[in-house]
C-alpha atoms as a PDB file:
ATOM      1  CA  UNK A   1      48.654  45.313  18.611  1.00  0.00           C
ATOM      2  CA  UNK A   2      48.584  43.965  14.749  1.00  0.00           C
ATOM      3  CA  UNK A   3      48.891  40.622  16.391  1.00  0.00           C
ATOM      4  CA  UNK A   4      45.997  40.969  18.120  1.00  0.00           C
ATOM      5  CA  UNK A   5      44.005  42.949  16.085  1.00  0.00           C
ATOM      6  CA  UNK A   6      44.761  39.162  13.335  1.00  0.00           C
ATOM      7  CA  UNK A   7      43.843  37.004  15.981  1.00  0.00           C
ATOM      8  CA  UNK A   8      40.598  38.631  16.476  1.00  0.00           C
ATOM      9  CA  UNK A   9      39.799  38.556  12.904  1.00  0.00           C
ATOM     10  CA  UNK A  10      41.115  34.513  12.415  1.00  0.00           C
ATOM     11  CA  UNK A  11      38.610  33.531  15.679  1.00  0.00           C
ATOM     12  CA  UNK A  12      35.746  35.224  14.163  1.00  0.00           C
ATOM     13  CA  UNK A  13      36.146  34.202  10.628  1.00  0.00           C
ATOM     14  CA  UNK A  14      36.781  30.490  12.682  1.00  0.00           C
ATOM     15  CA  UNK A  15      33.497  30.988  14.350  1.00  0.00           C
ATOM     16  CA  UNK A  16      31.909  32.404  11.109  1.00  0.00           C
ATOM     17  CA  UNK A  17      32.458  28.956   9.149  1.00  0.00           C
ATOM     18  CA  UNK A  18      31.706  26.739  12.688  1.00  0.00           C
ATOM     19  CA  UNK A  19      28.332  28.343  12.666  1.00  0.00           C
ATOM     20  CA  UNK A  20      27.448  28.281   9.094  1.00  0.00           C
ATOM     21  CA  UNK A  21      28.480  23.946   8.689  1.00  0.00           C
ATOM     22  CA  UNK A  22      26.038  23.695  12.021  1.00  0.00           C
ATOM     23  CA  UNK A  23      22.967  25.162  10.226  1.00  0.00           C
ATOM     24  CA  UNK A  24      23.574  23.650   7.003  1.00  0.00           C
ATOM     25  CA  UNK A  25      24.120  20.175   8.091  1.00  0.00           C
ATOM     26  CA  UNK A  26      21.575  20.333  11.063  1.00  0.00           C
ATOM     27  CA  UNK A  27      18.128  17.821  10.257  1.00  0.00           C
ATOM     28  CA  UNK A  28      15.421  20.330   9.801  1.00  0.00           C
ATOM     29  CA  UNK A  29      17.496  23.489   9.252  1.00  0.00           C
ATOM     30  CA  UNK A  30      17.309  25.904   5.985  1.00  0.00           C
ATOM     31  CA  UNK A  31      20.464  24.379   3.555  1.00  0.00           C
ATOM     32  CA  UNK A  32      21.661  20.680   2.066  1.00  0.00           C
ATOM     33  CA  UNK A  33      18.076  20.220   0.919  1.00  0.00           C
ATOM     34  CA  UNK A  34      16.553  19.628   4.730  1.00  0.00           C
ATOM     35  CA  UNK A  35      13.014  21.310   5.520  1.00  0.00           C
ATOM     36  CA  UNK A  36      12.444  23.961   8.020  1.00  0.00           C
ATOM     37  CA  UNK A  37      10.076  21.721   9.665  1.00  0.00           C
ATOM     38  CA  UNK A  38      11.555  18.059  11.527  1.00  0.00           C
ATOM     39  CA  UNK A  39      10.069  15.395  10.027  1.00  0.00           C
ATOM     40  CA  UNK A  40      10.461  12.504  12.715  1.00  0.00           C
ATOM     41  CA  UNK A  41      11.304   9.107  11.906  1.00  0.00           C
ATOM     42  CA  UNK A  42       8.545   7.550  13.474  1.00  0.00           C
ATOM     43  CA  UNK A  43       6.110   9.455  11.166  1.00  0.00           C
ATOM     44  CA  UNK A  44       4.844   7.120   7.683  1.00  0.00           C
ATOM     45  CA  UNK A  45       4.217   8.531   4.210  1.00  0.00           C
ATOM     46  CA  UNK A  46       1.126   6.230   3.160  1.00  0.00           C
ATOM     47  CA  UNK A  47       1.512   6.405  -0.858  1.00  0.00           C
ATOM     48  CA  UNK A  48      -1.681   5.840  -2.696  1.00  0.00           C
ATOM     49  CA  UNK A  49      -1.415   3.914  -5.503  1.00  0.00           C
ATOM     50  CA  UNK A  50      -4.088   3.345  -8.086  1.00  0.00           C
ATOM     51  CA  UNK A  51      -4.763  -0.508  -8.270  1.00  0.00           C
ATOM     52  CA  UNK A  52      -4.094  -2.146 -11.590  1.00  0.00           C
ATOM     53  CA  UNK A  53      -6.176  -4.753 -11.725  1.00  0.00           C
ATOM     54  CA  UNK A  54      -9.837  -4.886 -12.721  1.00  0.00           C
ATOM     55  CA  UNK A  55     -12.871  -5.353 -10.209  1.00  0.00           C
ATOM     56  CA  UNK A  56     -14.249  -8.508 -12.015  1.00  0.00           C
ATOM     57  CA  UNK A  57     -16.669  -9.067  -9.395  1.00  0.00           C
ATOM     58  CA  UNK A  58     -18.236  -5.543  -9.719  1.00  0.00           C
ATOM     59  CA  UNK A  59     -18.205  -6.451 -13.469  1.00  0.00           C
ATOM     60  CA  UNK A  60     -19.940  -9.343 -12.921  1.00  0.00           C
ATOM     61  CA  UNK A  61     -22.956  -7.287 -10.455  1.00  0.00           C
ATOM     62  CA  UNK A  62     -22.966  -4.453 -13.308  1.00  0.00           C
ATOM     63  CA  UNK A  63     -23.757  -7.160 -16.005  1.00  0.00           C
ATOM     64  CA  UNK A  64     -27.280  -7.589 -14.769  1.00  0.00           C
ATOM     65  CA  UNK A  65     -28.482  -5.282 -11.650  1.00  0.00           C
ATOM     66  CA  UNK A  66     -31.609  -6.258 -11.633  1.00  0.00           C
ATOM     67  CA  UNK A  67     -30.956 -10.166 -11.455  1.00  0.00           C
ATOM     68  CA  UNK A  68     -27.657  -9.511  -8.936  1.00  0.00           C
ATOM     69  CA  UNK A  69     -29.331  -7.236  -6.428  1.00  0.00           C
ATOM     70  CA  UNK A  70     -26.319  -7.612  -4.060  1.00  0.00           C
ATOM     71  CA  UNK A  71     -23.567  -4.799  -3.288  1.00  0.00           C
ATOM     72  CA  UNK A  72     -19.680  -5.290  -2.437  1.00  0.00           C
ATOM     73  CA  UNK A  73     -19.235  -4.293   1.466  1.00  0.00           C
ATOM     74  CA  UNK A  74     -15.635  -5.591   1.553  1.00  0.00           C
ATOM     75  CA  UNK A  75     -12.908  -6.254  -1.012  1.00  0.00           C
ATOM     76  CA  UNK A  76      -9.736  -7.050   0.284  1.00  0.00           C
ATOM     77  CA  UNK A  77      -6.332  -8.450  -1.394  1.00  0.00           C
ATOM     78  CA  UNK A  78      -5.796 -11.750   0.096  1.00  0.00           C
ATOM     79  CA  UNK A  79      -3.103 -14.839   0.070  1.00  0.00           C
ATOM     80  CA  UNK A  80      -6.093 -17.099   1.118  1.00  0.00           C
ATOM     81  CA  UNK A  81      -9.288 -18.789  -0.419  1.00  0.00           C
ATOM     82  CA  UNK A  82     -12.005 -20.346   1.672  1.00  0.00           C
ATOM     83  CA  UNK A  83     -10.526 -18.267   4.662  1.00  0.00           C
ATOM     84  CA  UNK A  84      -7.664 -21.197   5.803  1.00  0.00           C
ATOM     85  CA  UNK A  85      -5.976 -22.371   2.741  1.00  0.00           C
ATOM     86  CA  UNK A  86      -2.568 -20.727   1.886  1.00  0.00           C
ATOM     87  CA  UNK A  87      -1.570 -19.207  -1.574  1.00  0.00           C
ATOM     88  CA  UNK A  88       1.103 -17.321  -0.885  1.00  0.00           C
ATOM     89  CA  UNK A  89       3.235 -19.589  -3.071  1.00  0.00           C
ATOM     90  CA  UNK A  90       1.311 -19.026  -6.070  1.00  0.00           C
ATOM     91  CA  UNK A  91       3.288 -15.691  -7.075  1.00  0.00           C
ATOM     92  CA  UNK A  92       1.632 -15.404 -10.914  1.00  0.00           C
ATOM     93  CA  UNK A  93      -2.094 -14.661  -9.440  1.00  0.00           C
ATOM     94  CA  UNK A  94      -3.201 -11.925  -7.061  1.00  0.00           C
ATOM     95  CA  UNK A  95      -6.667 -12.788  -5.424  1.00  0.00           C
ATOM     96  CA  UNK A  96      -8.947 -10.487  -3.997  1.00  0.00           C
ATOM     97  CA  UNK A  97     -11.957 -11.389  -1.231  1.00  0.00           C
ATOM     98  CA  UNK A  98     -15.259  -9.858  -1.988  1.00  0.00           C
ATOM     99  CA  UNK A  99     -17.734 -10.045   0.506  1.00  0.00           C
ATOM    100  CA  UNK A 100     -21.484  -9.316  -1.027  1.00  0.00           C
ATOM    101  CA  UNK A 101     -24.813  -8.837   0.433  1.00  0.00           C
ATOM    102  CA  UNK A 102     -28.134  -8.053  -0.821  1.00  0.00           C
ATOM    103  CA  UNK A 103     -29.343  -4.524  -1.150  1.00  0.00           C
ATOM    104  CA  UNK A 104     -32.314  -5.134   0.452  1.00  0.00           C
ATOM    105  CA  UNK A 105     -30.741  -7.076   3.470  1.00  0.00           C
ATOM    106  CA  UNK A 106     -30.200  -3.759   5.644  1.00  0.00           C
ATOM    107  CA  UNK A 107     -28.392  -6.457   8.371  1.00  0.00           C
ATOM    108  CA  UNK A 108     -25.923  -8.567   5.852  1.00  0.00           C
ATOM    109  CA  UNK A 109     -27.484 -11.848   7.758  1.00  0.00           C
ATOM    110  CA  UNK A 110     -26.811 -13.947   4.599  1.00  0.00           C
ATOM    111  CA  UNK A 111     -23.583 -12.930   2.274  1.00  0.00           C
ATOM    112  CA  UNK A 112     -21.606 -14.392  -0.046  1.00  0.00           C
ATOM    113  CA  UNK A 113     -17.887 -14.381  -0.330  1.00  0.00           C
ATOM    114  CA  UNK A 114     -16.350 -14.168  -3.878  1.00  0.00           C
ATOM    115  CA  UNK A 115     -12.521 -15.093  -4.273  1.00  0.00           C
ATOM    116  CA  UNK A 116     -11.507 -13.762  -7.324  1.00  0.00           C
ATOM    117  CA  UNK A 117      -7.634 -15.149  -8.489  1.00  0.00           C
ATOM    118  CA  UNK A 118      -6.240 -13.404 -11.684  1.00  0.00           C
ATOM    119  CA  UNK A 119      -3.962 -15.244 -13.257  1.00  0.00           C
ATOM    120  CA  UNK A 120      -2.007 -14.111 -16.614  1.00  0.00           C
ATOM    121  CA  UNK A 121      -2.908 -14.121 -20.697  1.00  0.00           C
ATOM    122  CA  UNK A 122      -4.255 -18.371 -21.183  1.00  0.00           C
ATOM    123  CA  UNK A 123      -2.410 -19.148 -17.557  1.00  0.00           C
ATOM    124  CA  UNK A 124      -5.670 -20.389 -15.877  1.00  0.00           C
ATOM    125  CA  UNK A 125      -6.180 -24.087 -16.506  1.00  0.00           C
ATOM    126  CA  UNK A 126      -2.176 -23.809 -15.059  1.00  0.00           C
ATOM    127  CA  UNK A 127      -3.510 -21.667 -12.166  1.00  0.00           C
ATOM    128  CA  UNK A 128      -6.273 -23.768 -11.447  1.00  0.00           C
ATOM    129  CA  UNK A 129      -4.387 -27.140 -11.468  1.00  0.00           C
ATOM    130  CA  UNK A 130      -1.699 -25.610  -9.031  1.00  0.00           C
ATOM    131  CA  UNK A 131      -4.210 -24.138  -6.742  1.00  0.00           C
ATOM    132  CA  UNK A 132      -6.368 -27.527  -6.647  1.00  0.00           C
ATOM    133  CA  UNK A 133      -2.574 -29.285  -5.949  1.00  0.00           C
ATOM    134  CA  UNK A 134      -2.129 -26.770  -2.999  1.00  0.00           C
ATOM    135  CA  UNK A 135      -5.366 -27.376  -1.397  1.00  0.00           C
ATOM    136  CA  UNK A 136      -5.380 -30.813  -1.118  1.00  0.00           C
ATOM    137  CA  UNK A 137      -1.728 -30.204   0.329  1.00  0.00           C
ATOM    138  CA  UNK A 138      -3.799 -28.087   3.038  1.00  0.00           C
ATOM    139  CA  UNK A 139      -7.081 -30.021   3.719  1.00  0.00           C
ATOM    140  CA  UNK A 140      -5.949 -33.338   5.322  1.00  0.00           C
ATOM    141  CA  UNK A 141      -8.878 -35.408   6.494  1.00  0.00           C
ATOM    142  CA  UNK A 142     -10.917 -32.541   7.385  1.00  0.00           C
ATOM    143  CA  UNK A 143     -12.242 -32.389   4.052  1.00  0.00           C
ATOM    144  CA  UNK A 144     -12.505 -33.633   0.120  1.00  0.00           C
ATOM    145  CA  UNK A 145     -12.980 -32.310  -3.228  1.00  0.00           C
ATOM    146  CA  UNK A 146     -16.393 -33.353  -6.142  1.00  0.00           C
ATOM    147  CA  UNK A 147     -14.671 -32.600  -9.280  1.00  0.00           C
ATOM    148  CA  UNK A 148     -17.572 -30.554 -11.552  1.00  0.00           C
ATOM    149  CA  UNK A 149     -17.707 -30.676 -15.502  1.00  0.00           C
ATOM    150  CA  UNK A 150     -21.046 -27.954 -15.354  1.00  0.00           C
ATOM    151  CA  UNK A 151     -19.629 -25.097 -14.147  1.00  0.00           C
ATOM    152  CA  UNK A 152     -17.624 -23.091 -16.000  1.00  0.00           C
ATOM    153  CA  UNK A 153     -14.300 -24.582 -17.763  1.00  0.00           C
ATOM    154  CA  UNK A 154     -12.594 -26.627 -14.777  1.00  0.00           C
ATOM    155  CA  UNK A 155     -14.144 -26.448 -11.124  1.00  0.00           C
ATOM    156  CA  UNK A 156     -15.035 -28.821  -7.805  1.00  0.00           C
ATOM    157  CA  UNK A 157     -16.496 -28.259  -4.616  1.00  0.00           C
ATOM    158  CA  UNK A 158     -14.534 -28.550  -1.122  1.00  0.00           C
ATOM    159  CA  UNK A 159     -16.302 -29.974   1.441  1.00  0.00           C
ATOM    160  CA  UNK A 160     -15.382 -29.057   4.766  1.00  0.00           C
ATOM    161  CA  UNK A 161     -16.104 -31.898   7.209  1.00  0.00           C
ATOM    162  CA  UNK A 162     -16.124 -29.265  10.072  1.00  0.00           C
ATOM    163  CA  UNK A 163     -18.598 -26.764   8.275  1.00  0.00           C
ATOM    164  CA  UNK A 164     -21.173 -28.546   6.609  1.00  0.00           C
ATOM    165  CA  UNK A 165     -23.188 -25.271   7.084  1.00  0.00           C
ATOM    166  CA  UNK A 166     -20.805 -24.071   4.524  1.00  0.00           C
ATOM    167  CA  UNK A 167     -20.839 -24.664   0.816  1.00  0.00           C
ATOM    168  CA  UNK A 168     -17.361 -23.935  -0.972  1.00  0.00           C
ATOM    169  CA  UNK A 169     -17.384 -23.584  -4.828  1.00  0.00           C
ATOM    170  CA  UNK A 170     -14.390 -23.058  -7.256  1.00  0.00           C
ATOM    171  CA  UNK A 171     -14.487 -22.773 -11.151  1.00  0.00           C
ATOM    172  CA  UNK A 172     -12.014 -21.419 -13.795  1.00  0.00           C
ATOM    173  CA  UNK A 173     -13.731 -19.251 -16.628  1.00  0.00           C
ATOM    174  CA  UNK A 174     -11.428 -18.743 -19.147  1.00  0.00           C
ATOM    175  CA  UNK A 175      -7.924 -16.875 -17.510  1.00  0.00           C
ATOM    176  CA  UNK A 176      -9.836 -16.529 -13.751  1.00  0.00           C
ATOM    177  CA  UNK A 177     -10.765 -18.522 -11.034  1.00  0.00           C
ATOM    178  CA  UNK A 178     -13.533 -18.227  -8.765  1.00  0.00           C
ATOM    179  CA  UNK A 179     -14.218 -19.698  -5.348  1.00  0.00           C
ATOM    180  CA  UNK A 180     -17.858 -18.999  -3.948  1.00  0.00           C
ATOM    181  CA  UNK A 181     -18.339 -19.478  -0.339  1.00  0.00           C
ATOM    182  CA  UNK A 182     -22.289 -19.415   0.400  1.00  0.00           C
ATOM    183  CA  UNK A 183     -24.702 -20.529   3.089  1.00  0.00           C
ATOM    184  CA  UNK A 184     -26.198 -23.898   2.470  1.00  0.00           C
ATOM    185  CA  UNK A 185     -29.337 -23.109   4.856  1.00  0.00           C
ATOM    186  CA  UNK A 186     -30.600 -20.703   2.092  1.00  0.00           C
ATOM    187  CA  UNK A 187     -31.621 -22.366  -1.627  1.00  0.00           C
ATOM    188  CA  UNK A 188     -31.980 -19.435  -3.378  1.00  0.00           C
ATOM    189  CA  UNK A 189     -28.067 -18.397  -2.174  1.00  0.00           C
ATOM    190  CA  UNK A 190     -26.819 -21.520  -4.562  1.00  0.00           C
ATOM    191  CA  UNK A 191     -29.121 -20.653  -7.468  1.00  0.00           C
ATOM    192  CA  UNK A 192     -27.658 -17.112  -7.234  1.00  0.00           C
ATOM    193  CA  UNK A 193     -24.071 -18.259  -7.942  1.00  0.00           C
ATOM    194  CA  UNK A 194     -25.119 -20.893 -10.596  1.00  0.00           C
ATOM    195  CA  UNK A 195     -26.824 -17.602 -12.521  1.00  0.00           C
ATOM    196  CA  UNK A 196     -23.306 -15.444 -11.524  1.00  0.00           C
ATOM    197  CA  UNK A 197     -21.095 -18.355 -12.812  1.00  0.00           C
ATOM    198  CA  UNK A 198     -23.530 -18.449 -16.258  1.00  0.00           C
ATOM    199  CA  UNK A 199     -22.857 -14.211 -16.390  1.00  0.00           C
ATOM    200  CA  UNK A 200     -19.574 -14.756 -16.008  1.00  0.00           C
ATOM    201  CA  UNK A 201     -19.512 -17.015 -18.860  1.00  0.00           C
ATOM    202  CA  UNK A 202     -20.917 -14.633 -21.027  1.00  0.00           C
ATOM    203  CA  UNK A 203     -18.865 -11.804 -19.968  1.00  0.00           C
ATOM    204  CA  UNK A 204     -16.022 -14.046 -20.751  1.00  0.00           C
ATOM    205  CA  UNK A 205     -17.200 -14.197 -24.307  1.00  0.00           C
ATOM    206  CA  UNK A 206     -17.546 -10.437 -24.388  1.00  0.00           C
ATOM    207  CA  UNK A 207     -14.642  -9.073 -22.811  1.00  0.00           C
END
């Protein structure tokens, strides 16, 4: 009878300790850190994360409203300029794609497209060069470059022998680079960046 009686009390203490590793070490069960609730591994935790980098080109609108009556409806980190050329290799700038219409322009017929490249503290005559090098890399015979001395510190414009409805601006100010891509069929569109590029000057003198 005291066999039994031991045998009973070794099975339960057996099914005791069986029962108590299941619901510690069961996904989504109270014990070994796990929540009550399964999380399935299909679900993604989307991490907000403040950006670092300043919004030059909403510096640049904020410098003079009343002259740069245009509004940012896209911004967008990018590894392109002009929308085809690859900069994925230049891993000491991050470039941003700001796409800008006027205020008044309720249907965003006409905007222009700012490509702003960051590079680091007196890196962006190297920036420049090596982003001019990787273009012409890219452009074959479908376009060419007009080196520019009158806009900002270094610049040229790529003409695209495919787009001609398209004008394509870049200029270095300083420890930035900007590439303006603009409408041709409107004059007052090209005006508009020669007066940004002249802000930006001054802001560079500020800042």
């Amino acid at each position: 009878m005291k066999k039994v009686q031991l045998f009973i009390i070794i099975l339960v203490v057996i099914i005791l300790f069986a029962a108590g590793d299941y619901f510690v070490n069961t996904p989504g069960s109270i014990g070994n850190g796990a929540s009550i609730i399964p999380v399935s591994e299909t679900d993604e935790i989307n991490v907000q994360v403040p950006d670092p980098y300043q919004n030059l080109t909403q510096t640049l609108l904020d410098s003079n409203p009343a002259q740069f009556d245009y509004t940012i409806v896209k911004r967008d980190r990018t590894k392109q300029i002009f929308e085809k050329f690859d900069m994925s290799s230049l891993g000491n700038v991050v470039i941003y794609k700001n796409t800008l219409k006027k205020k008044s322009d309720t249907e965003g017929l006409n905007p222009i497209t700012i490509y702003e490249i960051q590079a680091g503290n007196n890196q962006g005559r190297l920036a420049y060069l090596n982003l001019k090098l990787r273009l012409i890399d890219q452009m074959g015979v479908t376009g060419n470059l007009n080196e520019v001395t009158e806009f900002g510190y270094n610049g040229f414009f790529y003409n695209d022998l495919n787009n001609k409805n398209t004008g394509f601006l870049l200029t270095q100010i300083k420890d930035n680079i900007y590439g303006f891509e603009y409408n041709k069929s409107d004059e007052g569109n090209f005006q508009t960046i020669q007066n940004m590029i002249n802000a930006l000057m001054d802001l560079d003198l500020i800042l």
